[in-house]
N, C-alpha and C. Protein backbone atom coordinates (compact mmCIF):
# COMPACT_ATOMS: atom_id res chain seq x y z
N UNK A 1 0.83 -1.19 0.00
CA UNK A 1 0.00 0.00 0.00
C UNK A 1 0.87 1.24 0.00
N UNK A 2 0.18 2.32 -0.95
CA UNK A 2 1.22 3.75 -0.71
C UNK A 2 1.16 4.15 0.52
N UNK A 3 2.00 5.11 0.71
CA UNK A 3 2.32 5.51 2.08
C UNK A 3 1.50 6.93 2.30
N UNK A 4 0.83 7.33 0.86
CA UNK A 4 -0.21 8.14 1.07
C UNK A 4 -1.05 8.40 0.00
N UNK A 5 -2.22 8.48 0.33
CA UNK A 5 -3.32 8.29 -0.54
C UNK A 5 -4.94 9.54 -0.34
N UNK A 6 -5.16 9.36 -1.37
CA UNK A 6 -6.28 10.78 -1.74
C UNK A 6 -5.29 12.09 -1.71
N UNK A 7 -5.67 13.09 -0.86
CA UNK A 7 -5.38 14.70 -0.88
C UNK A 7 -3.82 14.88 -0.38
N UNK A 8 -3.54 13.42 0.89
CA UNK A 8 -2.08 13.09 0.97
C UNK A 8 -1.25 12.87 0.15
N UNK A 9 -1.29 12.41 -1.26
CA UNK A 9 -0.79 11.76 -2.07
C UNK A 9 -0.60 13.29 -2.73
N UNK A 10 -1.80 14.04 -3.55
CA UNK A 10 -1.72 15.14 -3.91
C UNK A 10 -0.84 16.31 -2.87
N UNK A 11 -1.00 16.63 -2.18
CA UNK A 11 -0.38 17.47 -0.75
C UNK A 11 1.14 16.79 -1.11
N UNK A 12 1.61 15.66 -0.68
CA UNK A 12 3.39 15.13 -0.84
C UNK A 12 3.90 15.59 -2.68
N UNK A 13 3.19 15.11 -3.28
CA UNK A 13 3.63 15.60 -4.60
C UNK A 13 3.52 16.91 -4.85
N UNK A 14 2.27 17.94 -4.32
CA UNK A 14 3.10 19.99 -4.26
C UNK A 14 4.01 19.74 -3.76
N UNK A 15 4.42 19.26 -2.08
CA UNK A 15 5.65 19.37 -1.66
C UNK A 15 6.76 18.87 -2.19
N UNK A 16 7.33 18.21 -2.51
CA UNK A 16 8.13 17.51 -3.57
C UNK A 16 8.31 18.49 -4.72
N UNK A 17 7.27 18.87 -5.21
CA UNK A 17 7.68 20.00 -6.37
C UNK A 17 8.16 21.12 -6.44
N UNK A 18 7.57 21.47 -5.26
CA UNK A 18 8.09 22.95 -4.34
C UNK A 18 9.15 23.09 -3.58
N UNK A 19 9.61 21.71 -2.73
CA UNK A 19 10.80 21.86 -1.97
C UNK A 19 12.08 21.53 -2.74
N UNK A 20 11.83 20.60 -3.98
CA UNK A 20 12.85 20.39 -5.34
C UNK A 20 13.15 21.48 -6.20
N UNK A 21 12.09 22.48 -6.36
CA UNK A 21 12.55 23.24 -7.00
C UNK A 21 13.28 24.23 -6.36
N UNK A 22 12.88 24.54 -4.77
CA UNK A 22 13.66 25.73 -4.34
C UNK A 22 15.08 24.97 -3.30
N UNK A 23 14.81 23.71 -3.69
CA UNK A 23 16.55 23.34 -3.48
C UNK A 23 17.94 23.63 -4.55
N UNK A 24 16.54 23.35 -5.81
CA UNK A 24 17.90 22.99 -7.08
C UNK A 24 17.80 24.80 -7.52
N UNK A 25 17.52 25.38 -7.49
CA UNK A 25 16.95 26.46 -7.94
C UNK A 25 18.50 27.20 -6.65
N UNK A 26 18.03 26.98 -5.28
CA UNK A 26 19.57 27.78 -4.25
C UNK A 26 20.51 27.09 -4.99
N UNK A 27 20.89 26.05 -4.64
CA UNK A 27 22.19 25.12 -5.17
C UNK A 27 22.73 25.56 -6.54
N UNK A 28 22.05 25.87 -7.63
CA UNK A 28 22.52 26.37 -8.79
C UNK A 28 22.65 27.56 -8.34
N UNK A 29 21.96 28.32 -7.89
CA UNK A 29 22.20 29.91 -7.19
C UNK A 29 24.03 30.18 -6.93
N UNK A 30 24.16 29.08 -6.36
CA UNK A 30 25.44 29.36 -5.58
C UNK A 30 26.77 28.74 -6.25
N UNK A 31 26.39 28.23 -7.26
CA UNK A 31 27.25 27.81 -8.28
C UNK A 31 28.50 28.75 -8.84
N UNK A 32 29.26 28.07 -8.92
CA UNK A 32 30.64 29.24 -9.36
C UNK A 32 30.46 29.41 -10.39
N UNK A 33 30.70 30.66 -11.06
CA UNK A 33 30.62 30.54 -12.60
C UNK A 33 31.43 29.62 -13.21
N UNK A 34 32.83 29.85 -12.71
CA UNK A 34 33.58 28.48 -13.75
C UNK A 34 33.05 27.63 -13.71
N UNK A 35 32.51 27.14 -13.15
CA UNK A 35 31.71 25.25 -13.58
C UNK A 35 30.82 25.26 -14.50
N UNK A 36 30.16 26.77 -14.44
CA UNK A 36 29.39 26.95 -15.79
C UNK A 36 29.95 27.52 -17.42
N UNK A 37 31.30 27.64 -17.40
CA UNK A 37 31.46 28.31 -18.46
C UNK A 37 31.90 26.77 -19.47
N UNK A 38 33.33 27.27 -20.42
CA UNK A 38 33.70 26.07 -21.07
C UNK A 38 33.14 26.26 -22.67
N UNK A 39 32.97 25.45 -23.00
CA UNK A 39 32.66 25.20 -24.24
C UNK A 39 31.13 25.55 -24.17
N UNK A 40 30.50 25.94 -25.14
CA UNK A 40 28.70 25.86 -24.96
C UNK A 40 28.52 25.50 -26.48
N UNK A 41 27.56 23.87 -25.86
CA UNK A 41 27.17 23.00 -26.89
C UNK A 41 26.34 23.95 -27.46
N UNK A 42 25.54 25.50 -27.57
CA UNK A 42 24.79 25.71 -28.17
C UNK A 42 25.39 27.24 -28.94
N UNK A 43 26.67 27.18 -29.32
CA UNK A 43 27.22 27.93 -29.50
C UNK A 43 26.85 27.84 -31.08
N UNK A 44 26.82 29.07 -32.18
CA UNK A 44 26.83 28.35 -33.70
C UNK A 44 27.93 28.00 -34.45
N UNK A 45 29.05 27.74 -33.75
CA UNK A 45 30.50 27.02 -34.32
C UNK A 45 30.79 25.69 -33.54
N UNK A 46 29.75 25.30 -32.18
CA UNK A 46 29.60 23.60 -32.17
C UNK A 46 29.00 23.09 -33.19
N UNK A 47 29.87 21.78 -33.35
CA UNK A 47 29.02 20.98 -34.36
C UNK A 47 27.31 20.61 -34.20
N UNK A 48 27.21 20.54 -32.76
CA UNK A 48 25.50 19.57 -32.27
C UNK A 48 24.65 20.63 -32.12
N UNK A 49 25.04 22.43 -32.30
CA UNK A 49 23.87 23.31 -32.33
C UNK A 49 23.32 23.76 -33.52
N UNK A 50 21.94 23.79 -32.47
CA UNK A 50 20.84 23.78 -33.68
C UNK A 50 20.73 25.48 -33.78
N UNK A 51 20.61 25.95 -35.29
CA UNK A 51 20.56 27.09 -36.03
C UNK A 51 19.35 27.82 -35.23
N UNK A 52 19.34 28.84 -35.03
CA UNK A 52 18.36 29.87 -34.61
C UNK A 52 17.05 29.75 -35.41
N UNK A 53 17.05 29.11 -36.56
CA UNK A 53 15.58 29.29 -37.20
C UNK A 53 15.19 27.86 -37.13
N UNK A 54 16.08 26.98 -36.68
CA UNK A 54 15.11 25.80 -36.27
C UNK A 54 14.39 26.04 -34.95
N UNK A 55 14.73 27.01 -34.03
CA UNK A 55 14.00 27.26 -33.13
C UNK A 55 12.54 28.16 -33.48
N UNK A 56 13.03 29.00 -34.14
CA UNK A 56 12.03 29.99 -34.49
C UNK A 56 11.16 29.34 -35.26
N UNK A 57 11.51 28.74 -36.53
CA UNK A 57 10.40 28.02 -37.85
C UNK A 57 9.50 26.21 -37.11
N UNK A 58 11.04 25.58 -36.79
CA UNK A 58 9.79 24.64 -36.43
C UNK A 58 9.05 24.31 -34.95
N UNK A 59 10.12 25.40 -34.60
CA UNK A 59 9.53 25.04 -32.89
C UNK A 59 8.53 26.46 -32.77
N UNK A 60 8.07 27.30 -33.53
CA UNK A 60 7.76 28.41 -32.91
C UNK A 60 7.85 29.43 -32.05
N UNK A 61 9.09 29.10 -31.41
CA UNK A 61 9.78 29.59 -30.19
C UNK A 61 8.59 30.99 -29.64
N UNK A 62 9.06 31.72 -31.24
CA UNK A 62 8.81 33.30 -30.86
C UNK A 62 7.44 33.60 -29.93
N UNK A 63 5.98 32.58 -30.70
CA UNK A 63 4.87 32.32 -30.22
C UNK A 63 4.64 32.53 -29.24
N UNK A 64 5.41 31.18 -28.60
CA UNK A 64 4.93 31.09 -27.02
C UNK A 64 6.19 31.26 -26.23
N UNK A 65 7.52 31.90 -26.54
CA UNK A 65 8.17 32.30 -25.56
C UNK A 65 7.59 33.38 -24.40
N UNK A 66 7.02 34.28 -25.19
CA UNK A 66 6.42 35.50 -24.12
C UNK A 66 4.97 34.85 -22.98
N UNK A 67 5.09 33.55 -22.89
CA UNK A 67 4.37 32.98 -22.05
C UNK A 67 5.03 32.08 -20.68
N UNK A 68 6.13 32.39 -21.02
CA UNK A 68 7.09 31.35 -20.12
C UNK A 68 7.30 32.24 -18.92
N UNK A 69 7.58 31.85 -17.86
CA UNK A 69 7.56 33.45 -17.04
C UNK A 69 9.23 32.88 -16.71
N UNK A 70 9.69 34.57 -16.26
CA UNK A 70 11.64 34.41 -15.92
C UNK A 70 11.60 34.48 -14.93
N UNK A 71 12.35 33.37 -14.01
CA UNK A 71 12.41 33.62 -12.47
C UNK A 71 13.58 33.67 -12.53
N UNK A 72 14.83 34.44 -13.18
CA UNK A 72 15.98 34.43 -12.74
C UNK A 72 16.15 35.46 -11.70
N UNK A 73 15.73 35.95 -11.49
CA UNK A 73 15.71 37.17 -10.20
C UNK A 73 15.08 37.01 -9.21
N UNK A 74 14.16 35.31 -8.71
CA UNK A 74 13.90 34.82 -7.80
C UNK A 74 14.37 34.94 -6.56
N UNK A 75 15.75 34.55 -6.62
CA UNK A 75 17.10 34.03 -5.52
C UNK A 75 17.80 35.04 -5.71
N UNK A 76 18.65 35.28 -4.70
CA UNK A 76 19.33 36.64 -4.42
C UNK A 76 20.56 36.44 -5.36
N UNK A 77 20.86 37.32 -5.95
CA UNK A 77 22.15 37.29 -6.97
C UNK A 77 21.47 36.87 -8.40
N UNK A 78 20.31 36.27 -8.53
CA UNK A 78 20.12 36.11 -10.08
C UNK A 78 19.99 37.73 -10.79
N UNK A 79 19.53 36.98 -12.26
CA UNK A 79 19.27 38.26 -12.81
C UNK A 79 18.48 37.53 -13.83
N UNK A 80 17.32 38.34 -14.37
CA UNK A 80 16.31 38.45 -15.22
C UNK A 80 17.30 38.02 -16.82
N UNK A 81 16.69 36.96 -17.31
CA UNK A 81 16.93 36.60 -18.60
C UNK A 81 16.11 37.41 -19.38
N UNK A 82 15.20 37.15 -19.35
CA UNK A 82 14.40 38.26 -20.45
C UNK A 82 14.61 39.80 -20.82
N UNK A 83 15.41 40.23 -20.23
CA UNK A 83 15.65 41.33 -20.82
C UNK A 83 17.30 41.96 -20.91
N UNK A 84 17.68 42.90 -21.86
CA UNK A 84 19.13 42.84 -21.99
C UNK A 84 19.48 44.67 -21.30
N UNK A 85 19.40 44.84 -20.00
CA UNK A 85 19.92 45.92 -19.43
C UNK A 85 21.08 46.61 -20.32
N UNK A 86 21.84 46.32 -20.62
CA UNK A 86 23.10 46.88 -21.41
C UNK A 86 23.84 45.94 -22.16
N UNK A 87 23.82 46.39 -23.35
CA UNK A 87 24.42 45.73 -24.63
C UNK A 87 26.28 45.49 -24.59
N UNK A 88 26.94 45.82 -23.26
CA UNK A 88 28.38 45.67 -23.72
C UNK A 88 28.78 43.90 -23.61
N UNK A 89 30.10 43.50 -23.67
CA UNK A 89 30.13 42.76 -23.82
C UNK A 89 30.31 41.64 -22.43
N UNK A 90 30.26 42.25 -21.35
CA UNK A 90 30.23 41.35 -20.13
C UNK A 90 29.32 41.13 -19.79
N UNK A 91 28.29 42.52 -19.95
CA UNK A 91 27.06 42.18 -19.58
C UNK A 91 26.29 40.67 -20.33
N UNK A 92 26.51 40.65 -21.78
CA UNK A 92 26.25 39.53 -22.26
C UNK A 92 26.60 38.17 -22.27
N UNK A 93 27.74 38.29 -22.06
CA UNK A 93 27.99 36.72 -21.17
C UNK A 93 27.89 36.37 -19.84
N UNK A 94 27.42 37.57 -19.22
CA UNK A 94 26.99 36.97 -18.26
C UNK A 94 25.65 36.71 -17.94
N UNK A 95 24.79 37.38 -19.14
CA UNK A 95 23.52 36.72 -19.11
C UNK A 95 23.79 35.08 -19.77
N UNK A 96 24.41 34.98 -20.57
CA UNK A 96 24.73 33.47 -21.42
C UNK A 96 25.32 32.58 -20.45
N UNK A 97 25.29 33.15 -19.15
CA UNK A 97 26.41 32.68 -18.16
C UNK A 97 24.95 31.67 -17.40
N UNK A 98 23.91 33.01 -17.48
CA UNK A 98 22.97 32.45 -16.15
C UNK A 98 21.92 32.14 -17.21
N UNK A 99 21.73 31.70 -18.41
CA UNK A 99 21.09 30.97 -19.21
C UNK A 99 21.47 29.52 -19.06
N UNK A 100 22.81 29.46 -19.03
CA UNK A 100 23.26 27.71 -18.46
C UNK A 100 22.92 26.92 -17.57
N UNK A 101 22.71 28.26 -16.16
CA UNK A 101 22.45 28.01 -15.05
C UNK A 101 20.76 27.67 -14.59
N UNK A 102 20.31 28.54 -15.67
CA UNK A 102 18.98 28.29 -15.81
C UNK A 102 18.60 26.59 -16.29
N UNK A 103 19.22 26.75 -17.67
CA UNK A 103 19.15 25.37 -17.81
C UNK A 103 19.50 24.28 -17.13
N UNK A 104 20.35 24.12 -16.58
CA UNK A 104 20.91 22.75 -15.76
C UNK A 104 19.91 22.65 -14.76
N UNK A 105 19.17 23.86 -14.10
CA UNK A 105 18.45 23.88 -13.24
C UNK A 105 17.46 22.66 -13.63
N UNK A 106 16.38 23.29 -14.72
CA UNK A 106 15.26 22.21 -15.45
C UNK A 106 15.87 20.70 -15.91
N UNK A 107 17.05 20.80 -16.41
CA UNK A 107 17.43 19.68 -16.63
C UNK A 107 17.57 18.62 -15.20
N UNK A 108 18.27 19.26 -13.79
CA UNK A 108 17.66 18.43 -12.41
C UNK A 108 16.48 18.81 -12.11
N UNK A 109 15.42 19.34 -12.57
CA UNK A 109 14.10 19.24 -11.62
C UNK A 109 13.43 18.71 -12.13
N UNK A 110 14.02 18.33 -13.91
CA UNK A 110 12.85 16.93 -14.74
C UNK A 110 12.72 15.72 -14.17
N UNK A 111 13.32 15.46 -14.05
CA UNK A 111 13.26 13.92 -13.17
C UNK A 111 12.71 13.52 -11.79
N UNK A 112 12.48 15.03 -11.93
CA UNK A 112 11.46 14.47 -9.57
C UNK A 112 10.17 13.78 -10.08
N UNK A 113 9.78 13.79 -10.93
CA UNK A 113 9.08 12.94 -11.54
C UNK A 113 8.95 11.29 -10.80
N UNK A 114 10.20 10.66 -10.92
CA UNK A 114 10.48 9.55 -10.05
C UNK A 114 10.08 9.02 -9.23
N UNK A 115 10.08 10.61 -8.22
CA UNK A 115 10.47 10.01 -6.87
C UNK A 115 8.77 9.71 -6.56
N UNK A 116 7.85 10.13 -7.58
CA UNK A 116 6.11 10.37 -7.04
C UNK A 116 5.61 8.74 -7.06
N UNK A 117 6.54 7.92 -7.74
CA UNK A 117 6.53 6.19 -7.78
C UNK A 117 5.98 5.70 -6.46
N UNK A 118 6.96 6.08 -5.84
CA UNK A 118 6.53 5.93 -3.84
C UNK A 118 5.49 5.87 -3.94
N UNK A 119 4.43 6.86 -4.16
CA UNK A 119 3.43 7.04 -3.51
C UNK A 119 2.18 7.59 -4.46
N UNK A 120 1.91 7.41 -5.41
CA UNK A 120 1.43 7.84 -6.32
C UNK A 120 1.28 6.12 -7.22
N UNK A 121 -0.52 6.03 -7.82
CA UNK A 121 -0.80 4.73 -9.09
C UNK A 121 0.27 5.61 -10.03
N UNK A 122 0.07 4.25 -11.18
CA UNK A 122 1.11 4.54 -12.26
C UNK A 122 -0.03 5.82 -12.92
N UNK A 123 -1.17 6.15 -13.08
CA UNK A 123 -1.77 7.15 -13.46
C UNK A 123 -1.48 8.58 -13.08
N UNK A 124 -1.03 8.32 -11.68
CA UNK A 124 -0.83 9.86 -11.03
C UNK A 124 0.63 10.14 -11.56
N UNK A 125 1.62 8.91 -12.02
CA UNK A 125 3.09 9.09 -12.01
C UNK A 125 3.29 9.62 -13.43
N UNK A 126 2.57 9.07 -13.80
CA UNK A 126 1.99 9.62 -16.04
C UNK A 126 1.85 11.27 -15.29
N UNK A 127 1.03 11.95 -14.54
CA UNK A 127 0.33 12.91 -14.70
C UNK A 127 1.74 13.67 -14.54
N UNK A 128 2.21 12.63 -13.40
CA UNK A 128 3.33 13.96 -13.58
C UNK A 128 4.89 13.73 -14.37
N UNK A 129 4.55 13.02 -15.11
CA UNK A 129 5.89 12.70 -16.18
C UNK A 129 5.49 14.16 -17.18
N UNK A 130 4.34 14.42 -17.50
CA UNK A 130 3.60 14.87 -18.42
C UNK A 130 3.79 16.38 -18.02
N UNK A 131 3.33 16.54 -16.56
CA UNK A 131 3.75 17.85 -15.65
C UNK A 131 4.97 18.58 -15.58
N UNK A 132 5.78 17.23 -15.73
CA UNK A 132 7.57 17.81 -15.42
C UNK A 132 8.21 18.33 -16.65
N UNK A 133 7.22 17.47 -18.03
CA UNK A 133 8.16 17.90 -19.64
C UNK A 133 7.58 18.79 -19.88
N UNK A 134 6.43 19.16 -19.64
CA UNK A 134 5.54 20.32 -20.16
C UNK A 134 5.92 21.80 -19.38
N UNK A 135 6.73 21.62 -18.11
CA UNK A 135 7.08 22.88 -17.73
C UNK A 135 8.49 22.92 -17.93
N UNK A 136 9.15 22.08 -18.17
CA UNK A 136 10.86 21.83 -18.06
C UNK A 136 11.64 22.24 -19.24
N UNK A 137 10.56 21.10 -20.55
CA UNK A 137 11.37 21.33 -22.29
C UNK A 137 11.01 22.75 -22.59
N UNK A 138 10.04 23.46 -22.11
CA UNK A 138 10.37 24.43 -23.05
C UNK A 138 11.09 25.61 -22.36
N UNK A 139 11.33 25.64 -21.16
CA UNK A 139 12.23 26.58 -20.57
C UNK A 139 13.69 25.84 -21.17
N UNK A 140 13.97 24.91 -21.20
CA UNK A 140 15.15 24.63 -21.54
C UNK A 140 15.38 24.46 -23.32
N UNK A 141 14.32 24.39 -24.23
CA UNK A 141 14.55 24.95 -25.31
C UNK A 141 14.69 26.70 -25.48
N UNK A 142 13.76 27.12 -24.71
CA UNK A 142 14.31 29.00 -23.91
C UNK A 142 15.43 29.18 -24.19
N UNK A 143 16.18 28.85 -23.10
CA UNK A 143 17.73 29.16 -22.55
C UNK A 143 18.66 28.59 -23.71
N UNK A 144 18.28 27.55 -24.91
CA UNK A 144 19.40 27.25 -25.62
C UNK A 144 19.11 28.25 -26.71
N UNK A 145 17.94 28.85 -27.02
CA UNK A 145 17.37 29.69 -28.19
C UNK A 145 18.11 31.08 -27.40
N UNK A 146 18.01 31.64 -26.43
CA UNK A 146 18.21 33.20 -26.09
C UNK A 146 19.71 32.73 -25.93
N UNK A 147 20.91 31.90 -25.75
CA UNK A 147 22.06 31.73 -25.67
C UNK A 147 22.55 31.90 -27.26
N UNK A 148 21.67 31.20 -28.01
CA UNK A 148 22.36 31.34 -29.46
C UNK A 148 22.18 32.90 -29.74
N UNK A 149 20.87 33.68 -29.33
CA UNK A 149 20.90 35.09 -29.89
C UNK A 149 21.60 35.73 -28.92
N UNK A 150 22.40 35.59 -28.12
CA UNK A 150 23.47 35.97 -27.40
C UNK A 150 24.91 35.53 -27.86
N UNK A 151 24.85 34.60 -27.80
CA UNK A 151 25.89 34.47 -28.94
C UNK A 151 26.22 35.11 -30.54
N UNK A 152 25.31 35.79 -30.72
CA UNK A 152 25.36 36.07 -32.04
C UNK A 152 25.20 37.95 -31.82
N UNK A 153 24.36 38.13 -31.02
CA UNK A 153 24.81 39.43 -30.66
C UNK A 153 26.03 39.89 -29.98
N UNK A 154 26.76 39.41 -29.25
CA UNK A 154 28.01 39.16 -28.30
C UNK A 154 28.95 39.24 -29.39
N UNK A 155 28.68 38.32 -30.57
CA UNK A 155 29.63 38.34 -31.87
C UNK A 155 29.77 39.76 -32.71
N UNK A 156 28.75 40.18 -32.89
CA UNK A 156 28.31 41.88 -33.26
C UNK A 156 28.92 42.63 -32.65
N UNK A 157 28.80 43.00 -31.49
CA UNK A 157 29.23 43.59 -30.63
C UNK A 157 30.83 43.91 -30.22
N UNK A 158 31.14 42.43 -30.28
CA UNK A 158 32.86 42.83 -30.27
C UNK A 158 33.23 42.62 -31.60
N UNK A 159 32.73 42.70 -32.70
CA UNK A 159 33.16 42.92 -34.02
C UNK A 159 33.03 44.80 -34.31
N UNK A 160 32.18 45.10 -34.16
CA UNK A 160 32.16 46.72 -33.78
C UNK A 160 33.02 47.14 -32.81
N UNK A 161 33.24 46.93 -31.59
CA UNK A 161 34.30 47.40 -30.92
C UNK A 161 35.67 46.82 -31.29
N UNK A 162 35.93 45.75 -31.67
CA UNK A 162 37.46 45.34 -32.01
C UNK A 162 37.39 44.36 -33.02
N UNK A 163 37.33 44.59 -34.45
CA UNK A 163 37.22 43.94 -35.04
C UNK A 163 38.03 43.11 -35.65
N UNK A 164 39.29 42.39 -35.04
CA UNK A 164 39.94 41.36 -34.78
C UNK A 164 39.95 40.39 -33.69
N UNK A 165 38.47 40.25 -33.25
CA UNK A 165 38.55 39.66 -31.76
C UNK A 165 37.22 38.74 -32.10
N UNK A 166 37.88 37.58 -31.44
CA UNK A 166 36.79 36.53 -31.48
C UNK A 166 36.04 36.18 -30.52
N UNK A 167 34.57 36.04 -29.86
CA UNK A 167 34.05 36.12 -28.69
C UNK A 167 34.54 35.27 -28.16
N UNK A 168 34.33 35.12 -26.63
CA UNK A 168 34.34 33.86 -26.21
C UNK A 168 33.49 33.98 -24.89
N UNK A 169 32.71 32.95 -24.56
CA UNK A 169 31.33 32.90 -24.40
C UNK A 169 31.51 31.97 -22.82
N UNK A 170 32.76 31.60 -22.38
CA UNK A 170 32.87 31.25 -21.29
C UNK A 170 33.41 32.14 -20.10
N UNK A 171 33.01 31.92 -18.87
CA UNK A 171 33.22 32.60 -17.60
C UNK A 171 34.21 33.08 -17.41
């Protein structure tokens, strides 16, 4: 028998969602930047990134991005993805900085999914497999789409100011 059942079952799974997210959510908070910088698979001179208009043409990005809400300014020290305060060039990697951070975030809070096995039929564990991709993939298709147009503005940018200089997009 589960270890909780009816409004218990519902009640442990908010908590679980709520206390996972504002664990992984501090913990990335406090992350050094170097662990986040390095190479970025979504750069447009990696081989495995996908072009800016596959986001835009087949994913629609543009559509329903302005529906996603930005909690990077949640936790003390973030900062708001959605908008670009100043165009120089630190400022922009360091938004591309906390776009990573964003991401890795969704990428650990997809899977609490799991843990609802305990205590939850395989119906309630569907509901929330379904719960976790539907709020997770598209913040994390987000953060790889606004990194490439950061990357590509970041490229602009120090091509106008020094136009022998090649970006570089790590911490």
């Amino acid at each position: 028998m589960a270890p909780f059942s009816g409004w218990g079952a519902v009640a442990a799974t908010a908590i679980l969602w709520l206390f996972w997210s504002l664990l992984i959510g501090g913990l990335a908070n406090q992350l050094p930047d170097r662990l986040l910088g390095g190479r970025d698979p979504c750069q447009a001179d990696h081989p495995g990134a996908a072009p800016l208009r596959f986001y835009e043409r087949w994913l629609g990005i543009r559509i329903w991005k302005p529906w996603i809400p930005d909690a990077g300014n949640a936790l003390p020290g973030g900062i708001r993805k959605g908008s670009l305060a100043r165009r120089d060039p630190r400022a922009l990697q360091r938004l591309s900085l906390e776009t990573r951070r964003a991401e890795l975030v969704h990428w650990v809070l997809w899977p609490a999914w799991m843990v609802t096995t305990l205590w939850l039929p395989p119906s309630g564990v569907l509901i929330n497999l379904i719960f976790a991709t539907l709020f997770n993939l598209p913040c994390l298709l987000l953060q790889r789409y606004n990194r490439l147009r950061l990357g590509r503005t970041l490229s602009r940018t120090l091509r106008s100011h020094h136009p022998n200089k090649r970006p570089s997009m790590g911490a």
